[in-house]
C-alpha atoms as a PDB file:
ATOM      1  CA  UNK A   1       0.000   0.000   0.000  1.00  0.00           C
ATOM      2  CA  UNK A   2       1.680   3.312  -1.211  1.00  0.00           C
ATOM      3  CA  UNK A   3       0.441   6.077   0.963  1.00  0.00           C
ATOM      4  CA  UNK A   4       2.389   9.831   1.613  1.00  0.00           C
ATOM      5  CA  UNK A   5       1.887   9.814   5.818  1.00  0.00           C
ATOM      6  CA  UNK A   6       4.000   7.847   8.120  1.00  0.00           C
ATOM      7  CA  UNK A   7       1.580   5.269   9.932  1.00  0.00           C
ATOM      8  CA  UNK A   8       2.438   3.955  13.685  1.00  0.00           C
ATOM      9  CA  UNK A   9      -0.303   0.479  14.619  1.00  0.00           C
ATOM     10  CA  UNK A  10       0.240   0.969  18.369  1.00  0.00           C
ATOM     11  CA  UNK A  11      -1.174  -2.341  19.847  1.00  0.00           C
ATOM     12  CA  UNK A  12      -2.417  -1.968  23.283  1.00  0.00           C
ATOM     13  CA  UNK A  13      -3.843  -4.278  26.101  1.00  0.00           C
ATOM     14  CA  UNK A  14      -5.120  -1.228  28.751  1.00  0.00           C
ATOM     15  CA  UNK A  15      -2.073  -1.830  31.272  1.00  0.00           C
ATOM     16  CA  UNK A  16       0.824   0.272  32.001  1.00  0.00           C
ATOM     17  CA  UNK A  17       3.485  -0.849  29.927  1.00  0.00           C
ATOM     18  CA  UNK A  18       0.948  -0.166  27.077  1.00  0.00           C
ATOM     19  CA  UNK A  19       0.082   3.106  28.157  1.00  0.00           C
ATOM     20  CA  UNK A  20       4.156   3.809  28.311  1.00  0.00           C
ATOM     21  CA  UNK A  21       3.962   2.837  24.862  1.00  0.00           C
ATOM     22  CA  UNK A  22       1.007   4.886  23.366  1.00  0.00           C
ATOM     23  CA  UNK A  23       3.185   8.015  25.381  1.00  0.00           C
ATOM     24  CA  UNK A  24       6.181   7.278  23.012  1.00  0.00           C
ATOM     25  CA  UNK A  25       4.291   6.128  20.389  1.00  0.00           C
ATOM     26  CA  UNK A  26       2.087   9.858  20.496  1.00  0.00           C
ATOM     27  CA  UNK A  27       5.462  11.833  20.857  1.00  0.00           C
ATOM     28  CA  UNK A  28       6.640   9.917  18.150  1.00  0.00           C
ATOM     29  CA  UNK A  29       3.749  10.450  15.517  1.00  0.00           C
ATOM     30  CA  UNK A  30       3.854  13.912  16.660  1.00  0.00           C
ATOM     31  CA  UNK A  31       7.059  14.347  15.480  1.00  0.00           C
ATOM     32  CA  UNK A  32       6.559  12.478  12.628  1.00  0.00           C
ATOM     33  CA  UNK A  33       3.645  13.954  11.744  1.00  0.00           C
ATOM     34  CA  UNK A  34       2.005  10.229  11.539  1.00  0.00           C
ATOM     35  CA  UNK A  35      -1.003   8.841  11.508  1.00  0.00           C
ATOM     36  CA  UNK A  36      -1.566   6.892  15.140  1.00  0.00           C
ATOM     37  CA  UNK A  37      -4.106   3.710  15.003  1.00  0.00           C
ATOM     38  CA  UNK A  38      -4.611   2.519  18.117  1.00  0.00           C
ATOM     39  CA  UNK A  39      -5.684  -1.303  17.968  1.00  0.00           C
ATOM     40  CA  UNK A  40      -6.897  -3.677  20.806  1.00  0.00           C
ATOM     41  CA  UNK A  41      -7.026  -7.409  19.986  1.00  0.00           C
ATOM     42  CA  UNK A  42      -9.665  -9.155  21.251  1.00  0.00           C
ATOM     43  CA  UNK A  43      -8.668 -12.259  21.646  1.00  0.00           C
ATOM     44  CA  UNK A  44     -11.475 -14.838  21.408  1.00  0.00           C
ATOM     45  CA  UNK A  45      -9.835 -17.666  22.024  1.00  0.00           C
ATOM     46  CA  UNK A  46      -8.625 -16.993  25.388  1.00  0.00           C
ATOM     47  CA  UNK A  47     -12.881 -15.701  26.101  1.00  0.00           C
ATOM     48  CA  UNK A  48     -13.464 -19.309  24.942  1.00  0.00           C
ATOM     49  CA  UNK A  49     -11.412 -21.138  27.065  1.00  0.00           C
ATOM     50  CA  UNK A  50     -12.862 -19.152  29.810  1.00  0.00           C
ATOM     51  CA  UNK A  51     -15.665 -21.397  30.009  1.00  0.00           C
ATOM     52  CA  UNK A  52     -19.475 -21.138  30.164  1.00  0.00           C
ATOM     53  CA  UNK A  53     -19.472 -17.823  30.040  1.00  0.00           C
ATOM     54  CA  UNK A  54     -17.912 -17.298  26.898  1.00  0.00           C
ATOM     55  CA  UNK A  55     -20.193 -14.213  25.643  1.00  0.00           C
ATOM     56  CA  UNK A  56     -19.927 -12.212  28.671  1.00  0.00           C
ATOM     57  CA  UNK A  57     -16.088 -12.643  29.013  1.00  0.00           C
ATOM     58  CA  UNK A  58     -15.925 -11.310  25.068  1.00  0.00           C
ATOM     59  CA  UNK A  59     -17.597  -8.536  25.924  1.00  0.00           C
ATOM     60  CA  UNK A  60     -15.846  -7.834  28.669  1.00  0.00           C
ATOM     61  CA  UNK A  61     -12.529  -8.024  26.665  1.00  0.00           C
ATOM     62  CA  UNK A  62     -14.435  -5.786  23.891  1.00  0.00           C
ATOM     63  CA  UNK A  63     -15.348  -3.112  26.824  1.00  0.00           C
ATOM     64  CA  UNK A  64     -11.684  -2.689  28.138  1.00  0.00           C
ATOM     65  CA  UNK A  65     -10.292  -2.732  24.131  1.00  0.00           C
ATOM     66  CA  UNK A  66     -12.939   0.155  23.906  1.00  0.00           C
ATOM     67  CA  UNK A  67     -11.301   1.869  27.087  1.00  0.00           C
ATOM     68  CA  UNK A  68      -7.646   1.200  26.824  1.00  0.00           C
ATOM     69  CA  UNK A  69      -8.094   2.623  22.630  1.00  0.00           C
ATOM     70  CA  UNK A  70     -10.217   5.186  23.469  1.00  0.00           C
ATOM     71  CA  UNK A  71      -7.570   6.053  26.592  1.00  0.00           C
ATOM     72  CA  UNK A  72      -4.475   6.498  23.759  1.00  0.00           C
ATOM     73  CA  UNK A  73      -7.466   8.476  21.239  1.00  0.00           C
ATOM     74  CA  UNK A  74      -8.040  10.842  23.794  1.00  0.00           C
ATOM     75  CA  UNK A  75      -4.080  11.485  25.042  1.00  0.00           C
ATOM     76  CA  UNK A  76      -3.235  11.852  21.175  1.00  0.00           C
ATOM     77  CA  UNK A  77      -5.886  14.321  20.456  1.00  0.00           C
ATOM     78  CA  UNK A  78      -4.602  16.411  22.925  1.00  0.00           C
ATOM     79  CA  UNK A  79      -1.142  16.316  21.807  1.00  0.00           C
ATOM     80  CA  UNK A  80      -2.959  17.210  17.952  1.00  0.00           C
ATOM     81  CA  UNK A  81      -2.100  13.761  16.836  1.00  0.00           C
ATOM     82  CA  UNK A  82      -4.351  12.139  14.346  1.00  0.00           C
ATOM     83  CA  UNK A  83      -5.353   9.008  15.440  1.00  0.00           C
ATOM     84  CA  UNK A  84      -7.977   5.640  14.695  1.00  0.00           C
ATOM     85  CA  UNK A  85      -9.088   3.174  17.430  1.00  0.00           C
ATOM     86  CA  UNK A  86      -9.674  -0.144  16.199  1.00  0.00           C
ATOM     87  CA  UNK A  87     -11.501  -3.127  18.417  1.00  0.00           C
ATOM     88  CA  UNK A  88     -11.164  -6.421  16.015  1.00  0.00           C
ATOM     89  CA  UNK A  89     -11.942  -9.687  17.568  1.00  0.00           C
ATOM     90  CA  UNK A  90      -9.213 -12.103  16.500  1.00  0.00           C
ATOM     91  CA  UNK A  91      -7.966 -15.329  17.404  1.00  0.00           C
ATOM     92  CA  UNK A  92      -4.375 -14.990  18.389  1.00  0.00           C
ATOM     93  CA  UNK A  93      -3.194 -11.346  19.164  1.00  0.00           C
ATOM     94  CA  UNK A  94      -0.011 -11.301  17.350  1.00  0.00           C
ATOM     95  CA  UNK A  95      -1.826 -12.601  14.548  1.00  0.00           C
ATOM     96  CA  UNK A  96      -4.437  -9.979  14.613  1.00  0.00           C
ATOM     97  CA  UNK A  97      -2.105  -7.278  15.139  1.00  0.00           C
ATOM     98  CA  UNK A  98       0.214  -8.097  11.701  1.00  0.00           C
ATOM     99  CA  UNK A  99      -2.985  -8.168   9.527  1.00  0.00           C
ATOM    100  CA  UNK A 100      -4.107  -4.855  11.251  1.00  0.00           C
ATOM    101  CA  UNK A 101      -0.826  -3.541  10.115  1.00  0.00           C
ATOM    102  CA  UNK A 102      -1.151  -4.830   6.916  1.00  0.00           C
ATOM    103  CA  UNK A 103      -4.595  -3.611   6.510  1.00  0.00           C
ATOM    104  CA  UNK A 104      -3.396  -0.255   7.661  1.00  0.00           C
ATOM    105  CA  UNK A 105      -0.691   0.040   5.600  1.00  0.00           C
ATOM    106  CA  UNK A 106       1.405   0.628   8.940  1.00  0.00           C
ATOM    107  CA  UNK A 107       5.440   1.994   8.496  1.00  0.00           C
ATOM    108  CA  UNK A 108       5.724   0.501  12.205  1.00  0.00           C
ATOM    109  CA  UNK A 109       4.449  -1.636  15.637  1.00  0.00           C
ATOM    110  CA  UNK A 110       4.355  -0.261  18.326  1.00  0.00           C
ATOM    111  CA  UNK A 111       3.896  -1.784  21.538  1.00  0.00           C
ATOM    112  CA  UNK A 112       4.493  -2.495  25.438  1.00  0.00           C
ATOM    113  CA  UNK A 113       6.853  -5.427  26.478  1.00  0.00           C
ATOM    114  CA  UNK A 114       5.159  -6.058  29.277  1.00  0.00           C
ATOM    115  CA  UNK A 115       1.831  -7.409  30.139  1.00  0.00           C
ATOM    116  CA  UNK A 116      -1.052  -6.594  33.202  1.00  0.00           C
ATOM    117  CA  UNK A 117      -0.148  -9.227  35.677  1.00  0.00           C
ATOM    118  CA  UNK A 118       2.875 -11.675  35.375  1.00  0.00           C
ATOM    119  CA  UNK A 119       0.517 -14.464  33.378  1.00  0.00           C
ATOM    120  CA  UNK A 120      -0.345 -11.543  31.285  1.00  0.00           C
ATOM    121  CA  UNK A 121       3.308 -10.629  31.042  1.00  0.00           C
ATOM    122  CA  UNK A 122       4.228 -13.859  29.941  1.00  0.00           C
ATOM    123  CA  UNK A 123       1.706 -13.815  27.143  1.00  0.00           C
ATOM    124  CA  UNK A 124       2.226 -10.650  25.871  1.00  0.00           C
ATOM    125  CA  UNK A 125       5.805 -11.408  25.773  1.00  0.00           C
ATOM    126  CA  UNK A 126       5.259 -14.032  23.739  1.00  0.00           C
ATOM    127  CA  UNK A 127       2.900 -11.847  21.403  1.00  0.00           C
ATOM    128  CA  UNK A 128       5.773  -9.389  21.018  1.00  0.00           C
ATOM    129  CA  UNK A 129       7.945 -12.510  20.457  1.00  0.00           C
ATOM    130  CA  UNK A 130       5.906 -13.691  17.710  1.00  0.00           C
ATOM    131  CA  UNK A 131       4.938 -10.336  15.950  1.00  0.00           C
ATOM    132  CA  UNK A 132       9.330  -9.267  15.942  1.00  0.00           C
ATOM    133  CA  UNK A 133       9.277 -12.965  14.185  1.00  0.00           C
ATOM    134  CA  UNK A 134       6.820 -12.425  11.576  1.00  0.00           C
ATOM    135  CA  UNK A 135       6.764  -8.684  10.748  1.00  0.00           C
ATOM    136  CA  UNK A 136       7.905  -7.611   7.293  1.00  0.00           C
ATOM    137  CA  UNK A 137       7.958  -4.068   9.034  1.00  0.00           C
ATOM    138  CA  UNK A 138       9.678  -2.519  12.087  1.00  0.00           C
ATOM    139  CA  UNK A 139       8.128  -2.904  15.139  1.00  0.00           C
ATOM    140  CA  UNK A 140       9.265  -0.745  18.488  1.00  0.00           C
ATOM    141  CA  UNK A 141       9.208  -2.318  22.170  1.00  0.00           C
ATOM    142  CA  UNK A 142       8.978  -0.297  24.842  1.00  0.00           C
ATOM    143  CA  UNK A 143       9.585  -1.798  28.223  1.00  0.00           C
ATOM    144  CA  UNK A 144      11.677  -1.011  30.967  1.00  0.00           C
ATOM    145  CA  UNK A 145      10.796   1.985  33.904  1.00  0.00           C
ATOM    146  CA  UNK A 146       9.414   4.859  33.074  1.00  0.00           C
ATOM    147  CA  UNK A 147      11.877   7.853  33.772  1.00  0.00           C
ATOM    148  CA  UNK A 148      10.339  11.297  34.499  1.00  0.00           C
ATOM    149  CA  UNK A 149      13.057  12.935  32.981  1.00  0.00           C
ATOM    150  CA  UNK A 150      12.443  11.244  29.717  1.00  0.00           C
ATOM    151  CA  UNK A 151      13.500  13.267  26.590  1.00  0.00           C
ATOM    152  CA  UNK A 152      10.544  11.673  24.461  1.00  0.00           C
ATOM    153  CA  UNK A 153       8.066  13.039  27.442  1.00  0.00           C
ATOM    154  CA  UNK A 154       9.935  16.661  28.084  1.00  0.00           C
ATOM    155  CA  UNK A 155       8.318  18.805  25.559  1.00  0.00           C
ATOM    156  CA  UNK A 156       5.324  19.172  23.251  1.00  0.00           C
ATOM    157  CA  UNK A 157       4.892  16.590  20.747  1.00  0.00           C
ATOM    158  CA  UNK A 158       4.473  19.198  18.042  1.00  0.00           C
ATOM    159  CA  UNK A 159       6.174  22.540  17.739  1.00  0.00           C
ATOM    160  CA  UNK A 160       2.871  24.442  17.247  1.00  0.00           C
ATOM    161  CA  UNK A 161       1.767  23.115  20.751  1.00  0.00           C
ATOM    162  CA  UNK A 162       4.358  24.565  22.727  1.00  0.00           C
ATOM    163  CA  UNK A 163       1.534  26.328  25.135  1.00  0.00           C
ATOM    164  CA  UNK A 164       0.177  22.919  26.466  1.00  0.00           C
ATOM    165  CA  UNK A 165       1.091  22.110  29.804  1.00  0.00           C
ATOM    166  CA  UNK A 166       3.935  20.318  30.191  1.00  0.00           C
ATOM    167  CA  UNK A 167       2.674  19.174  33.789  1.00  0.00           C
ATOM    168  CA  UNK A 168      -0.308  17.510  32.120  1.00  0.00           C
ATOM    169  CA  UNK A 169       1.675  15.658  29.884  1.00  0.00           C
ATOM    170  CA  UNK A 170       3.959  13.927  32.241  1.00  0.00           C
ATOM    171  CA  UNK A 171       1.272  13.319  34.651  1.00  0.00           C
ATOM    172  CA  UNK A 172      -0.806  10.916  32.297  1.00  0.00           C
ATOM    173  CA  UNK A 173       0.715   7.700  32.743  1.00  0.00           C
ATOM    174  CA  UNK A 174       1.158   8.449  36.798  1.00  0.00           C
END
């Protein structure tokens, strides 16, 4: 797909680590001056395996995609970064999040190295794992702690924006 704007897929589950991610990954769009979808990956196999309950737990896992995209939507709108949430049930995240790119004609992944809860570390790990195997694009990790003298975090992410408080802006991930 031959398109003029830079793209950035930022793949996020609603924890921390993601939200340290959609930080860089608004800074970097805003310097960029990308485009920033924002994709949650519902993963329906794991709301099968659940159990009996298999409906509600999907739409539970569609509710919190709908929060956590609509979390990143909000934090790039303020920075003026254009931006797309996307909510697409899927069976295997990784999976889902290379055709997203693909369908998005993303430039790059970005996403958190770390998961909500050590289980949920040790999957997403292994979704990061398998989408640095299989992408035919580059895709950016972002782990680690979260430093709050940060270069990517200490000014505006556009030039035009320099009037935004600064205070705000580190204070959204906490």
């Amino acid at each position: 797909m031959s398109h003029s704007q830079t793209t950035i897929l930022l793949a996020t589950d609603g924890s921390k680590a993601s939200l340290h991610a959609a930080e860089r990954a608004v800074h970097l769009a805003g310097h960029l001056g990308a485009k920033l979808y924002v994709l949650y990956a519902v993963d329906k196999d794991r709301a099968f395996h659940a159990g009996i309950h298999y409906g509600d737990d999907l739409q539970e896992l569609r509710k919190a995609g709908e929060e956590a995209t609509e979390k990143v939507a909000a934090l790039a709108e303020k920075y003026g970064v254009e931006s797309e949430k996307h909510v697409v049930d899927g069976g295997q995240p990784a999976r889902t999040i290379l055709w997203v790119a693909e369908e998005v004609g993303a430039d790059y992944i970005m996403m958190g190295a770390e998961g909500m809860s050590r289980l949920e570390s040790f999957m997403i790990g292994n979704v990061a794992q398998e989408v640095l195997r299989n992408a035919k694009l580059t895709v950016l990790l972002v782990g680690g702690q979260r430093s709050p003298d940060d270069p990517m975090l200490s000014e505006p992410v556009r030039p035009d924006l320099r009037s935004v408080d600064q205070a705000s802006w580190k204070s959204e991930a906490g």
